[in-house]
N, C-alpha and C. Protein backbone atom coordinates (compact mmCIF):
# COMPACT_ATOMS: atom_id res chain seq x y z
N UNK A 1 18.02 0.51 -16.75
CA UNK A 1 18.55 1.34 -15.70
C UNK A 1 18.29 2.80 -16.06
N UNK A 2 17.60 3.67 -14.83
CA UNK A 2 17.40 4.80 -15.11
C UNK A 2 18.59 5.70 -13.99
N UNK A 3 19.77 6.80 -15.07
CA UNK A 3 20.50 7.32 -13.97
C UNK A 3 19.92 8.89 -14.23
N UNK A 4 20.07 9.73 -13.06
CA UNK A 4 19.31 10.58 -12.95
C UNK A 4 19.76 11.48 -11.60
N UNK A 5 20.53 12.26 -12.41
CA UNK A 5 21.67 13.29 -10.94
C UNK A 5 22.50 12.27 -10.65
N UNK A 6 22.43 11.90 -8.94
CA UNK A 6 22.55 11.60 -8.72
C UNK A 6 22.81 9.73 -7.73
N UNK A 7 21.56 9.50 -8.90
CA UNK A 7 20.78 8.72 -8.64
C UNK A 7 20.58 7.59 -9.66
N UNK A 8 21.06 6.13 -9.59
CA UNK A 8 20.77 4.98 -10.28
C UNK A 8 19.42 4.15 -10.08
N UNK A 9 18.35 4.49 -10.74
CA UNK A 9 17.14 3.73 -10.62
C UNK A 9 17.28 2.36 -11.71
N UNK A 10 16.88 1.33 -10.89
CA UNK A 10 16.74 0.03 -11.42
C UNK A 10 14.88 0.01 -12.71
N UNK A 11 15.43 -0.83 -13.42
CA UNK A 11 14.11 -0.63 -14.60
C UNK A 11 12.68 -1.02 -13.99
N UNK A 12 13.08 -2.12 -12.43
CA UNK A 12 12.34 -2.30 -11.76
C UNK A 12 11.05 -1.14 -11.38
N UNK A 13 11.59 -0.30 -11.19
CA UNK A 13 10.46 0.89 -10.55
C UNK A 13 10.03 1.00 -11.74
N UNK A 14 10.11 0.77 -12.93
CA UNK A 14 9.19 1.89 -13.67
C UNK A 14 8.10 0.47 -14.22
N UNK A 15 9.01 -0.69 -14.10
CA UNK A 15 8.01 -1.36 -14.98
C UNK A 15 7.32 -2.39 -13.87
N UNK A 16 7.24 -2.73 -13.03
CA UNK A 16 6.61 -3.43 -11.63
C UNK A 16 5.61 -2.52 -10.94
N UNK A 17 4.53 -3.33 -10.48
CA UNK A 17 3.32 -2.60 -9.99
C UNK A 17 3.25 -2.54 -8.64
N UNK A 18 2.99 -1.43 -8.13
CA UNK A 18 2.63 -1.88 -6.27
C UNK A 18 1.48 -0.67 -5.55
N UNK A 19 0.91 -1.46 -4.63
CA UNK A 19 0.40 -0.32 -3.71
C UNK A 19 -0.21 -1.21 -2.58
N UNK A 20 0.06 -0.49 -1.88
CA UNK A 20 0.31 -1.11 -0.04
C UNK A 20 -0.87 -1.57 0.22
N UNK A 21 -1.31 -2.76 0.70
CA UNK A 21 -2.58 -3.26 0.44
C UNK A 21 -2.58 -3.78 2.03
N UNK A 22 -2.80 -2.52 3.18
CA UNK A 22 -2.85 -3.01 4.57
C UNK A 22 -3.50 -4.03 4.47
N UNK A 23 -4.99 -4.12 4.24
CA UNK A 23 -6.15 -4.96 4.87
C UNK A 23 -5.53 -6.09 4.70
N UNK A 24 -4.60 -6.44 3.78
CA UNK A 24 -4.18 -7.63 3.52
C UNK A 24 -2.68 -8.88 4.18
N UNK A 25 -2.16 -7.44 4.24
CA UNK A 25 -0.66 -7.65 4.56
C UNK A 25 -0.85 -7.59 6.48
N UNK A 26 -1.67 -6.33 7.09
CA UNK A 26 -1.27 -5.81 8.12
C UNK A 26 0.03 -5.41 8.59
N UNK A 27 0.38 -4.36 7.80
CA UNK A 27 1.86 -4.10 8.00
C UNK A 27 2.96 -4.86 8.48
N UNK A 28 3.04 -6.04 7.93
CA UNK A 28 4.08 -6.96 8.17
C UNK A 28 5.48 -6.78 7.97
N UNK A 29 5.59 -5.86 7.14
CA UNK A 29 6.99 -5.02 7.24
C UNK A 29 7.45 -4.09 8.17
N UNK A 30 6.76 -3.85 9.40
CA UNK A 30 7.12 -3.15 9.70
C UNK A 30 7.62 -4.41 11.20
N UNK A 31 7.25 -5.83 10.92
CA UNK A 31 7.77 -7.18 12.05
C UNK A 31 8.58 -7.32 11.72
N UNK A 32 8.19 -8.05 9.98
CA UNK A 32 9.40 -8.99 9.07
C UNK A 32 10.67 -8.29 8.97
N UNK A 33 11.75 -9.23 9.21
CA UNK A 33 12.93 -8.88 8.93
C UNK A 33 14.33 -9.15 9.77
N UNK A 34 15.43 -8.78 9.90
CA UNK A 34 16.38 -8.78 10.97
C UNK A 34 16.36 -7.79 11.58
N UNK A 35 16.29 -6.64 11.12
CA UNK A 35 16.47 -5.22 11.73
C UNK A 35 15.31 -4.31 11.33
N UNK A 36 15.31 -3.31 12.55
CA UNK A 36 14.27 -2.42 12.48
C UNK A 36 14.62 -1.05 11.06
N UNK A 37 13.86 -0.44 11.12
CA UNK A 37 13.68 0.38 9.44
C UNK A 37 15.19 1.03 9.73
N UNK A 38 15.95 1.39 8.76
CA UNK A 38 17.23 1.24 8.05
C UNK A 38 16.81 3.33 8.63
N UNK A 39 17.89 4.25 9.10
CA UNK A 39 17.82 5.40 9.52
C UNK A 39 19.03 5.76 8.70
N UNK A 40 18.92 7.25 7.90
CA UNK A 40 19.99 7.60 7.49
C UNK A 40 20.47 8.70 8.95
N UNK A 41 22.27 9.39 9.07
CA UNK A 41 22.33 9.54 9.64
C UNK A 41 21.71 10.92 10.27
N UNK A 42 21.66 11.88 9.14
CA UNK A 42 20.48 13.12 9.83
C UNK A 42 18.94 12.67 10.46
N UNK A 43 18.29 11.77 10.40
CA UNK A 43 16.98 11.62 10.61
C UNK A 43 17.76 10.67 12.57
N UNK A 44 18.72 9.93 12.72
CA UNK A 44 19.14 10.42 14.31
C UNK A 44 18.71 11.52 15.14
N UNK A 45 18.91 12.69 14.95
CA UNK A 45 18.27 14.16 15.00
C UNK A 45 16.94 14.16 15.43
N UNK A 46 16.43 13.88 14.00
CA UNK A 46 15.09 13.95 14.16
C UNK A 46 14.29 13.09 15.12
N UNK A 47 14.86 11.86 15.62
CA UNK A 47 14.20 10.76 16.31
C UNK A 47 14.53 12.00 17.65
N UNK A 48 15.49 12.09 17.88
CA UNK A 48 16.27 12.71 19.12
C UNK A 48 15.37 14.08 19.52
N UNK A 49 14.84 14.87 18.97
CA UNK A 49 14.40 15.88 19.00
C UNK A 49 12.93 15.36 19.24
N UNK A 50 12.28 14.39 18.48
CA UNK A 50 10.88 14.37 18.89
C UNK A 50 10.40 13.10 19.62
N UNK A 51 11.60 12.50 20.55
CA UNK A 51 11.22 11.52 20.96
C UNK A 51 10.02 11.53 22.12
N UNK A 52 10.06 12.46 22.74
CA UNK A 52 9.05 12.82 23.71
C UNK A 52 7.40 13.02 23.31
N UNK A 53 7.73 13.71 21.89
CA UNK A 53 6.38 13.75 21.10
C UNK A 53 5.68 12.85 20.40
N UNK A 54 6.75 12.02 20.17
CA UNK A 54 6.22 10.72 19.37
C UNK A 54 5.71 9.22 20.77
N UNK A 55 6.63 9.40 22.00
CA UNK A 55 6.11 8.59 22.96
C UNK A 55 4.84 8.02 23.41
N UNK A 56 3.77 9.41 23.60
CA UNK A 56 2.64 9.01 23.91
C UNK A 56 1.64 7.79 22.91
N UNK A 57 2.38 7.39 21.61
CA UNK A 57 1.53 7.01 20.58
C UNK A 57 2.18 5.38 20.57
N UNK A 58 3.27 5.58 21.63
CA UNK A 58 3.76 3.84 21.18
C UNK A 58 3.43 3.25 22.52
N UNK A 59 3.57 2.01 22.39
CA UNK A 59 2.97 0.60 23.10
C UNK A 59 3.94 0.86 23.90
N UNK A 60 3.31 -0.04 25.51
CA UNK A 60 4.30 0.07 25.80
C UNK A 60 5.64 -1.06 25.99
N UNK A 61 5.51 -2.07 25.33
CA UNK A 61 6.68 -2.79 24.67
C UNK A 61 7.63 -2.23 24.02
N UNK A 62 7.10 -1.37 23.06
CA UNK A 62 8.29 -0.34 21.96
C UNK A 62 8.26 0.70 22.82
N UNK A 63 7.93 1.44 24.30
CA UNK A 63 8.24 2.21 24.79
C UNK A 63 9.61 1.28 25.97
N UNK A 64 9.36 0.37 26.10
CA UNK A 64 10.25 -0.62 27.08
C UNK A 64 11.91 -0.74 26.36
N UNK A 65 11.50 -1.37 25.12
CA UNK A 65 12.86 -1.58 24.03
C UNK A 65 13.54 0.22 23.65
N UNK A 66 12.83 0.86 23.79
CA UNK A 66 13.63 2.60 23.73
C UNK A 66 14.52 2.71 24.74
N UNK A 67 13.43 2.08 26.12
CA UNK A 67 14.09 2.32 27.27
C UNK A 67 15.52 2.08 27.33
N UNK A 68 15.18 0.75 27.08
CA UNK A 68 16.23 -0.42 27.29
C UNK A 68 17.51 -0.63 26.31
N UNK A 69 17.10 -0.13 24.92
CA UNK A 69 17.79 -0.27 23.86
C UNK A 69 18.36 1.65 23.35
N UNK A 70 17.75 2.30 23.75
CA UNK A 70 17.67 3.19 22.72
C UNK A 70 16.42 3.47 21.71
N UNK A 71 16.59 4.64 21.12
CA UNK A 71 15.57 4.49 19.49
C UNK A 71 16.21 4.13 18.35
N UNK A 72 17.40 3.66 18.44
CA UNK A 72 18.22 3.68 17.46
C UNK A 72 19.26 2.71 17.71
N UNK A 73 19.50 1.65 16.90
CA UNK A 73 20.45 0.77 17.53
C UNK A 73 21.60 0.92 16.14
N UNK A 74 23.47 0.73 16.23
CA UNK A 74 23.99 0.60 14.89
C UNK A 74 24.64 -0.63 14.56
N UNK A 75 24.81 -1.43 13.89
CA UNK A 75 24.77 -2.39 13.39
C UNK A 75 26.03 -2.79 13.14
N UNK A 76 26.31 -3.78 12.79
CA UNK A 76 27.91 -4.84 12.40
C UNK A 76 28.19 -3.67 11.39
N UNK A 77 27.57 -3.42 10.64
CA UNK A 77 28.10 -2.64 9.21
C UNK A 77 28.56 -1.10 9.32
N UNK A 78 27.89 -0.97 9.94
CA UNK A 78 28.21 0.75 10.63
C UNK A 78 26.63 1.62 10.20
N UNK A 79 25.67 1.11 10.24
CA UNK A 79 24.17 1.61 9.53
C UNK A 79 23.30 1.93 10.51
N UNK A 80 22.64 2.43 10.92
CA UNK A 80 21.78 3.18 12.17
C UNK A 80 20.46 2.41 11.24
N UNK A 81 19.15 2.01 12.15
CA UNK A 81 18.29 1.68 12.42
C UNK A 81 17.31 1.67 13.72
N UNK A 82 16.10 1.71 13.85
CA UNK A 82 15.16 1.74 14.85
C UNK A 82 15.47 0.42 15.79
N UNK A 83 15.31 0.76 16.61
CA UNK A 83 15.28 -0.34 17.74
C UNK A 83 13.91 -0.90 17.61
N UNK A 84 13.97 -2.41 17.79
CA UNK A 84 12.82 -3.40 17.83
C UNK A 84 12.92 -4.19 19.11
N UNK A 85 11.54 -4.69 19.03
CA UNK A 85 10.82 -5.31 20.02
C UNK A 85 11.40 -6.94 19.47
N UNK A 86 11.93 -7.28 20.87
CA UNK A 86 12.66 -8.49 20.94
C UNK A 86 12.91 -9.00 19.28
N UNK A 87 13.83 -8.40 18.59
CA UNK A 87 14.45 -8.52 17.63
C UNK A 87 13.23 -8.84 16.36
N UNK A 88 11.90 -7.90 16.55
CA UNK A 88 10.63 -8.71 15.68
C UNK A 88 10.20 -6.99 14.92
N UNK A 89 9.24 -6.83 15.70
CA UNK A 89 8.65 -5.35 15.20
C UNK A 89 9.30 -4.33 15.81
N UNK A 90 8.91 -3.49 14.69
CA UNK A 90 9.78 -2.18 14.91
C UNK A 90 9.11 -1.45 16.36
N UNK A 91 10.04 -0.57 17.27
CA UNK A 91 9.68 -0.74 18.16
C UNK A 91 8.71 0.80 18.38
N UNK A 92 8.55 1.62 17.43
CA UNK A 92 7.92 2.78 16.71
C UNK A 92 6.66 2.23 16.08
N UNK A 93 6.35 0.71 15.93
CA UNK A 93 4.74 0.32 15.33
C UNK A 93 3.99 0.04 16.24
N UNK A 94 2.64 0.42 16.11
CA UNK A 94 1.34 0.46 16.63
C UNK A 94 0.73 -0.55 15.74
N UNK A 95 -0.45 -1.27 16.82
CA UNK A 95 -1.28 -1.66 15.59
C UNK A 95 -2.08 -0.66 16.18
N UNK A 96 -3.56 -0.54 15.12
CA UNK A 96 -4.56 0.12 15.05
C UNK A 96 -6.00 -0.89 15.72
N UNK A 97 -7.13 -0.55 15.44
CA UNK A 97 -8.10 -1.34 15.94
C UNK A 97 -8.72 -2.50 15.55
N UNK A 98 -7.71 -2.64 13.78
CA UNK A 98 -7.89 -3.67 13.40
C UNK A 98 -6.65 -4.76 12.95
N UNK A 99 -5.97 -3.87 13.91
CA UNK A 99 -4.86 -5.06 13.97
C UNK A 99 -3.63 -5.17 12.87
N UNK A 100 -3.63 -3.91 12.36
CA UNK A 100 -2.79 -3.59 11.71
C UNK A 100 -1.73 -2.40 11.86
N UNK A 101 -0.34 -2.89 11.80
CA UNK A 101 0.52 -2.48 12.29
C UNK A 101 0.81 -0.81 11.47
N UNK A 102 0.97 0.40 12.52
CA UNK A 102 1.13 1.65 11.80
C UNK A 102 2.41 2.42 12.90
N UNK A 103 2.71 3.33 12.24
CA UNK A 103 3.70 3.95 12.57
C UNK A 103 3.70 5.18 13.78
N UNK A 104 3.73 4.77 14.63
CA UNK A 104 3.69 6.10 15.49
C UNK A 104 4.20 7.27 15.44
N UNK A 105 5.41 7.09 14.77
CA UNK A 105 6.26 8.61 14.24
C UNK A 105 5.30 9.48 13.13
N UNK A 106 4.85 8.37 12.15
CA UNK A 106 3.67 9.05 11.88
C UNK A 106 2.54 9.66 11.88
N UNK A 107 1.88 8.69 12.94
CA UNK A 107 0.77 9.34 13.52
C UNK A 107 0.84 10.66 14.54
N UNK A 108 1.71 10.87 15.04
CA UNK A 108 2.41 11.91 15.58
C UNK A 108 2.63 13.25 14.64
N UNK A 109 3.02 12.85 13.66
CA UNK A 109 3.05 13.69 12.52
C UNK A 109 1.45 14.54 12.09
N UNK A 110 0.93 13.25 11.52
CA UNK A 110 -0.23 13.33 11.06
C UNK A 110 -1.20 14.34 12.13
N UNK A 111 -0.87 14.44 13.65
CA UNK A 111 -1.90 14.47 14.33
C UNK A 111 -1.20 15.99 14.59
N UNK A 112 0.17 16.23 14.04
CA UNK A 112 0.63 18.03 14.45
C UNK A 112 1.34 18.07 15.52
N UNK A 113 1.70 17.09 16.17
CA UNK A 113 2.97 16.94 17.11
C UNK A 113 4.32 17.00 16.70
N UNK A 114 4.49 16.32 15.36
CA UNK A 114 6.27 16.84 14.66
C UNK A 114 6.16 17.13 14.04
N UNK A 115 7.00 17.34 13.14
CA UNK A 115 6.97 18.09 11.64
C UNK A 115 7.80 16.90 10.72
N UNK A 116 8.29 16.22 11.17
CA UNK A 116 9.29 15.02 10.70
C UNK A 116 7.86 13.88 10.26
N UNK A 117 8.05 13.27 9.04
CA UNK A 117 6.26 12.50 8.98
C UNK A 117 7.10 10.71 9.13
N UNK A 118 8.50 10.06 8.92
CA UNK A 118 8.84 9.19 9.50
C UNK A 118 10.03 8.38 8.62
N UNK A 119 10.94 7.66 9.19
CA UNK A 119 12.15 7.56 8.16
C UNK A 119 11.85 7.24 6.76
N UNK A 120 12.95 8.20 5.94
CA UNK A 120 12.58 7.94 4.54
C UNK A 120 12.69 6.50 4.19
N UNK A 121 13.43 5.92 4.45
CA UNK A 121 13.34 4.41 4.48
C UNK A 121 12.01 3.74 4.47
N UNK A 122 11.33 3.76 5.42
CA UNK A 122 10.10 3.59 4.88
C UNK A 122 8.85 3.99 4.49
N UNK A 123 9.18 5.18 3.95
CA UNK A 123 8.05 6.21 3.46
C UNK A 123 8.45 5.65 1.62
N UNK A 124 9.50 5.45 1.61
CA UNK A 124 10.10 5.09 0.03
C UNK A 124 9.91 3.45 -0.36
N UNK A 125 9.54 2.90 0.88
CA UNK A 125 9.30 0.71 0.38
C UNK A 125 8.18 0.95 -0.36
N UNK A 126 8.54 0.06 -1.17
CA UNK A 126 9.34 -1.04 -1.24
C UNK A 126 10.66 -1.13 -2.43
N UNK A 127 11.10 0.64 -2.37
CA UNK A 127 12.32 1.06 -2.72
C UNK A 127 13.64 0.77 -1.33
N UNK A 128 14.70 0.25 -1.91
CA UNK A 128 15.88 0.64 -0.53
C UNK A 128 16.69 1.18 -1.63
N UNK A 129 17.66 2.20 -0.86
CA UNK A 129 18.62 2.82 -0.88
C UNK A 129 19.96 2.29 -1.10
N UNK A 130 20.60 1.79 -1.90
CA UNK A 130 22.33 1.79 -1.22
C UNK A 130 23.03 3.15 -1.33
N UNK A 131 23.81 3.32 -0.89
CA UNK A 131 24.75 4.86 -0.84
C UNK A 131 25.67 4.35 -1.14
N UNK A 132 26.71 4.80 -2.44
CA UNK A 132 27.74 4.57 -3.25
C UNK A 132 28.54 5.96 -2.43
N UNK A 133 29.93 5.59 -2.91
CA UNK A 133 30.22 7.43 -3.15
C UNK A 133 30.17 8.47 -3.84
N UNK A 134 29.51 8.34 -4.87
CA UNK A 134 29.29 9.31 -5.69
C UNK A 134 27.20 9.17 -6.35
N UNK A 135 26.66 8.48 -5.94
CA UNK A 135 25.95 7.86 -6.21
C UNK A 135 24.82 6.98 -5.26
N UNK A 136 23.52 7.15 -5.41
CA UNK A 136 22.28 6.46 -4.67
C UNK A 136 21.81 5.21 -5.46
N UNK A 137 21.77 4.15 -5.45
CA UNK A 137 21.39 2.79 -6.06
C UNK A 137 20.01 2.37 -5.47
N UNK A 138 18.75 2.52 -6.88
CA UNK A 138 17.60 2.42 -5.65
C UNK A 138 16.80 1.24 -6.29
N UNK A 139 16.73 0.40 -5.96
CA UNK A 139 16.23 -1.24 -6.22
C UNK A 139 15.16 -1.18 -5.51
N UNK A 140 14.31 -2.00 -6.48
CA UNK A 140 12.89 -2.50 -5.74
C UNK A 140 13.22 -3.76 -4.76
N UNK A 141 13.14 -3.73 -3.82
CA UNK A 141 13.16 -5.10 -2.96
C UNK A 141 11.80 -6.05 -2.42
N UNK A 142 12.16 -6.57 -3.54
CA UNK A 142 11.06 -7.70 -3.41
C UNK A 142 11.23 -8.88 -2.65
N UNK A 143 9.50 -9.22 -1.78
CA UNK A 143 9.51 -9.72 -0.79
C UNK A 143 7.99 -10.09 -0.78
N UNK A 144 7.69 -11.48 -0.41
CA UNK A 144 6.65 -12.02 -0.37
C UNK A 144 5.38 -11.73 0.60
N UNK A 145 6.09 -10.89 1.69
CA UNK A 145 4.88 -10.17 2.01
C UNK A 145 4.58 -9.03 1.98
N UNK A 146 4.96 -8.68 0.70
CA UNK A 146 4.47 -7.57 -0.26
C UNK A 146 3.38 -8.06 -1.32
N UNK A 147 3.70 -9.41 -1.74
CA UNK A 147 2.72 -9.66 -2.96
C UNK A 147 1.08 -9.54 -2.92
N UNK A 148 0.29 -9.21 -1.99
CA UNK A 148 -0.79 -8.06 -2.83
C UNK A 148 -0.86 -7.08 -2.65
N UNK A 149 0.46 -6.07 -2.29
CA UNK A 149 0.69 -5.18 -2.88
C UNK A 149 0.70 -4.95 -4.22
N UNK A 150 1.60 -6.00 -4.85
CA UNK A 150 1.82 -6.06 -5.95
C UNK A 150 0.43 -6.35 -6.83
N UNK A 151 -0.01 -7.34 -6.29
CA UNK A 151 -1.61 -7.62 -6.81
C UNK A 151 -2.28 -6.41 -6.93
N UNK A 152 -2.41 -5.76 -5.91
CA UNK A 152 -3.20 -4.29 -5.93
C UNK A 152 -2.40 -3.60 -6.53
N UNK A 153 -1.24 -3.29 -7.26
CA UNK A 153 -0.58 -1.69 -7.89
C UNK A 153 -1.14 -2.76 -9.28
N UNK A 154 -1.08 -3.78 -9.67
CA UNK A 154 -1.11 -4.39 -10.84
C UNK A 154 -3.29 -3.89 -11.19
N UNK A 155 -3.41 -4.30 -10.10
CA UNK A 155 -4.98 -4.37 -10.80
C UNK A 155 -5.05 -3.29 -11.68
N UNK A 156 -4.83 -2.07 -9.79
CA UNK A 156 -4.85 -0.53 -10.49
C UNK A 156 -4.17 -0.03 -11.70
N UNK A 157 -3.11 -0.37 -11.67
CA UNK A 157 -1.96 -0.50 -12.86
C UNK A 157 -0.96 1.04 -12.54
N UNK A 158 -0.48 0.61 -11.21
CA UNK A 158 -0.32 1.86 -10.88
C UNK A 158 1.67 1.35 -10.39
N UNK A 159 2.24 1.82 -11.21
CA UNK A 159 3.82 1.39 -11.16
C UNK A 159 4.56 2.25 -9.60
N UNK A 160 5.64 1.42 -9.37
CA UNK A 160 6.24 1.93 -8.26
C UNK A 160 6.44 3.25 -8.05
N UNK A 161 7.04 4.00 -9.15
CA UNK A 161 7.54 5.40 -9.06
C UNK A 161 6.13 6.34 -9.25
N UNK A 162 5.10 5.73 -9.26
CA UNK A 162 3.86 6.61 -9.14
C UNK A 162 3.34 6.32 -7.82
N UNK A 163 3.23 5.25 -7.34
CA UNK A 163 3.22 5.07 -5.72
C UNK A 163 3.77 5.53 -5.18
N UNK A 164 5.06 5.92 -5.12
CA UNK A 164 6.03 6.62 -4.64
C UNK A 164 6.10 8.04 -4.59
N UNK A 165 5.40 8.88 -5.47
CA UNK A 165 5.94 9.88 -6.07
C UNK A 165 6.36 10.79 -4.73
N UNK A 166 5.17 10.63 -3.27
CA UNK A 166 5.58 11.81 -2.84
C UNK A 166 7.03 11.51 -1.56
N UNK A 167 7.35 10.23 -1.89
CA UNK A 167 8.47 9.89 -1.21
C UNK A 167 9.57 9.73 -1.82
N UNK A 168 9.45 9.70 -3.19
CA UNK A 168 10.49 10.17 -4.01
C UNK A 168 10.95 11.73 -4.31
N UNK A 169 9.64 12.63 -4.38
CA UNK A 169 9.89 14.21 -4.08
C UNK A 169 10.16 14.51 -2.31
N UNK A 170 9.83 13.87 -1.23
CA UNK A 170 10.21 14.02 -0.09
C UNK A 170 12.08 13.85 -0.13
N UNK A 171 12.33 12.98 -1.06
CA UNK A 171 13.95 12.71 -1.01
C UNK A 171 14.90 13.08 -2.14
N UNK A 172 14.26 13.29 -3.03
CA UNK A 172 15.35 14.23 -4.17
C UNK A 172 14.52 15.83 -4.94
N UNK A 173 13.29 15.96 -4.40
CA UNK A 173 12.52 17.09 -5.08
C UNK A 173 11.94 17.04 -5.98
N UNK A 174 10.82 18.01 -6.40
CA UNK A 174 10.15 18.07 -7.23
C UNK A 174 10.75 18.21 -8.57
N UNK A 175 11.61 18.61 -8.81
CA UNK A 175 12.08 19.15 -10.07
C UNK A 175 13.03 17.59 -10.49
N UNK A 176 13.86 16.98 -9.71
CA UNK A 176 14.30 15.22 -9.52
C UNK A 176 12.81 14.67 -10.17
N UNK A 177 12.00 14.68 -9.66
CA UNK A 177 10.65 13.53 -9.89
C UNK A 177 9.94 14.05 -10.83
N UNK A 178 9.88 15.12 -11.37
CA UNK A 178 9.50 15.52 -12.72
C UNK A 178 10.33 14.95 -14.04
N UNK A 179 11.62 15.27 -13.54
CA UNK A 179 12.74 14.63 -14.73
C UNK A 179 12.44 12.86 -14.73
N UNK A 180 11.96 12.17 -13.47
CA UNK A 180 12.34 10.81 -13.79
C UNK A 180 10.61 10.59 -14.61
N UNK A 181 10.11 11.35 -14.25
CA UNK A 181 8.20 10.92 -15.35
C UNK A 181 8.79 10.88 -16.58
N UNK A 182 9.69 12.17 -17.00
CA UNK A 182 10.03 12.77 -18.38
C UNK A 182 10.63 11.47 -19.07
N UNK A 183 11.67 11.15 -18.06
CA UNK A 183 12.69 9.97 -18.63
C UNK A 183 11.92 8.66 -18.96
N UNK A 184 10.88 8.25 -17.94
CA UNK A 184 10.48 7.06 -18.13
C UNK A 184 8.83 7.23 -18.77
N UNK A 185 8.06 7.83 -18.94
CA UNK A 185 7.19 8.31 -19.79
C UNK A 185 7.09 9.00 -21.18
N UNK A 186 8.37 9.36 -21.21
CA UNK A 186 8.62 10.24 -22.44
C UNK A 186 9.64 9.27 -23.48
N UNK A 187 9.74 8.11 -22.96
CA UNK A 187 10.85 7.04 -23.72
C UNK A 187 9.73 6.48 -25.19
């Protein structure tokens, strides 16, 4: 266990390999699951503010389920998440031309329409979050259609918290993600 500010990292990230291996997977995380990507509550805001900008880039199924649902649905637990397409894919994914599922909040981003690039939630997988009260608990969540991801961070030999790095400095800073290299490189 790595603790760090504010922050409990599992030994998982430092010693497990990953890197997102579309051609393989076709963003299946962004179908698989019960619920659409996990929203903390400031990034509400952000959906709210650029929903108009991010529209032109989604289907119009995930433009139907916005309609119909919202962009944001909250849950038994009290947790905000993206609204999905008949309880499957997130209702914010695109596929592309080869059939692989991508993020419209992103591509929106990418293309200079927001400034928001898309929930940290999943800019940080195949890290999740729990929120303690005093404290962030961040576990690798492993899941089988991740494994050649894992195949691919292993070939490369390229560990989670280096896959991660710029979604780990997107969520605690540069000077946070310098200390966790120090801690887990410098051991």
């Amino acid at each position: 266990m790595i603790i760090l500010d504010n922050a409990v990292l599992s030994d998982d990230i430092k010693e497990n390999f990953f890197v997102c291996n579309l051609e393989k997977c076709k963003g299946a995380c962004c179908v698989e699951g019960d619920l659409g990507a996990p929203l903390e509550k400031d990034e509400l805001s952000e959906i709210d503010d650029n929903l108009e900008a991010i529209k032109p880039y989604l289907s119009e199924e995930g433009l139907k389920a916005i309609d119909e649902q919202g962009p944001y649905v909250l849950d038994e637990e009290g947790d905000y998440s993206t609204t999905t397409i008949d309880n499957k894919e997130c209702a914010f994914a695109i596929y592309d031309e080869n059939k692989i599922l991508k993020c419209g909040i992103e591509q929106a981003y990418l293309d200079g329409k927001i400034k928001w690039k898309k929930p940290i939630s999943c800019h940080l997988y195949p890290i999740r979050i729990t929120k303690y009260d005093h404290y962030d608990a961040l576990n690798y969540d492993r899941w089988d259609i991740c494994s050649p991801a894992c195949d691919f961070g292993a070939e490369l030999k390229v560990p989670i918290y280096k896959f991660l790095k710029d979604a780990l400095i997107r969520k605690y800073g540069e000077k946070w993600y310098a200390e966790l290299v120090e801690e887990i490189e410098g051991e």
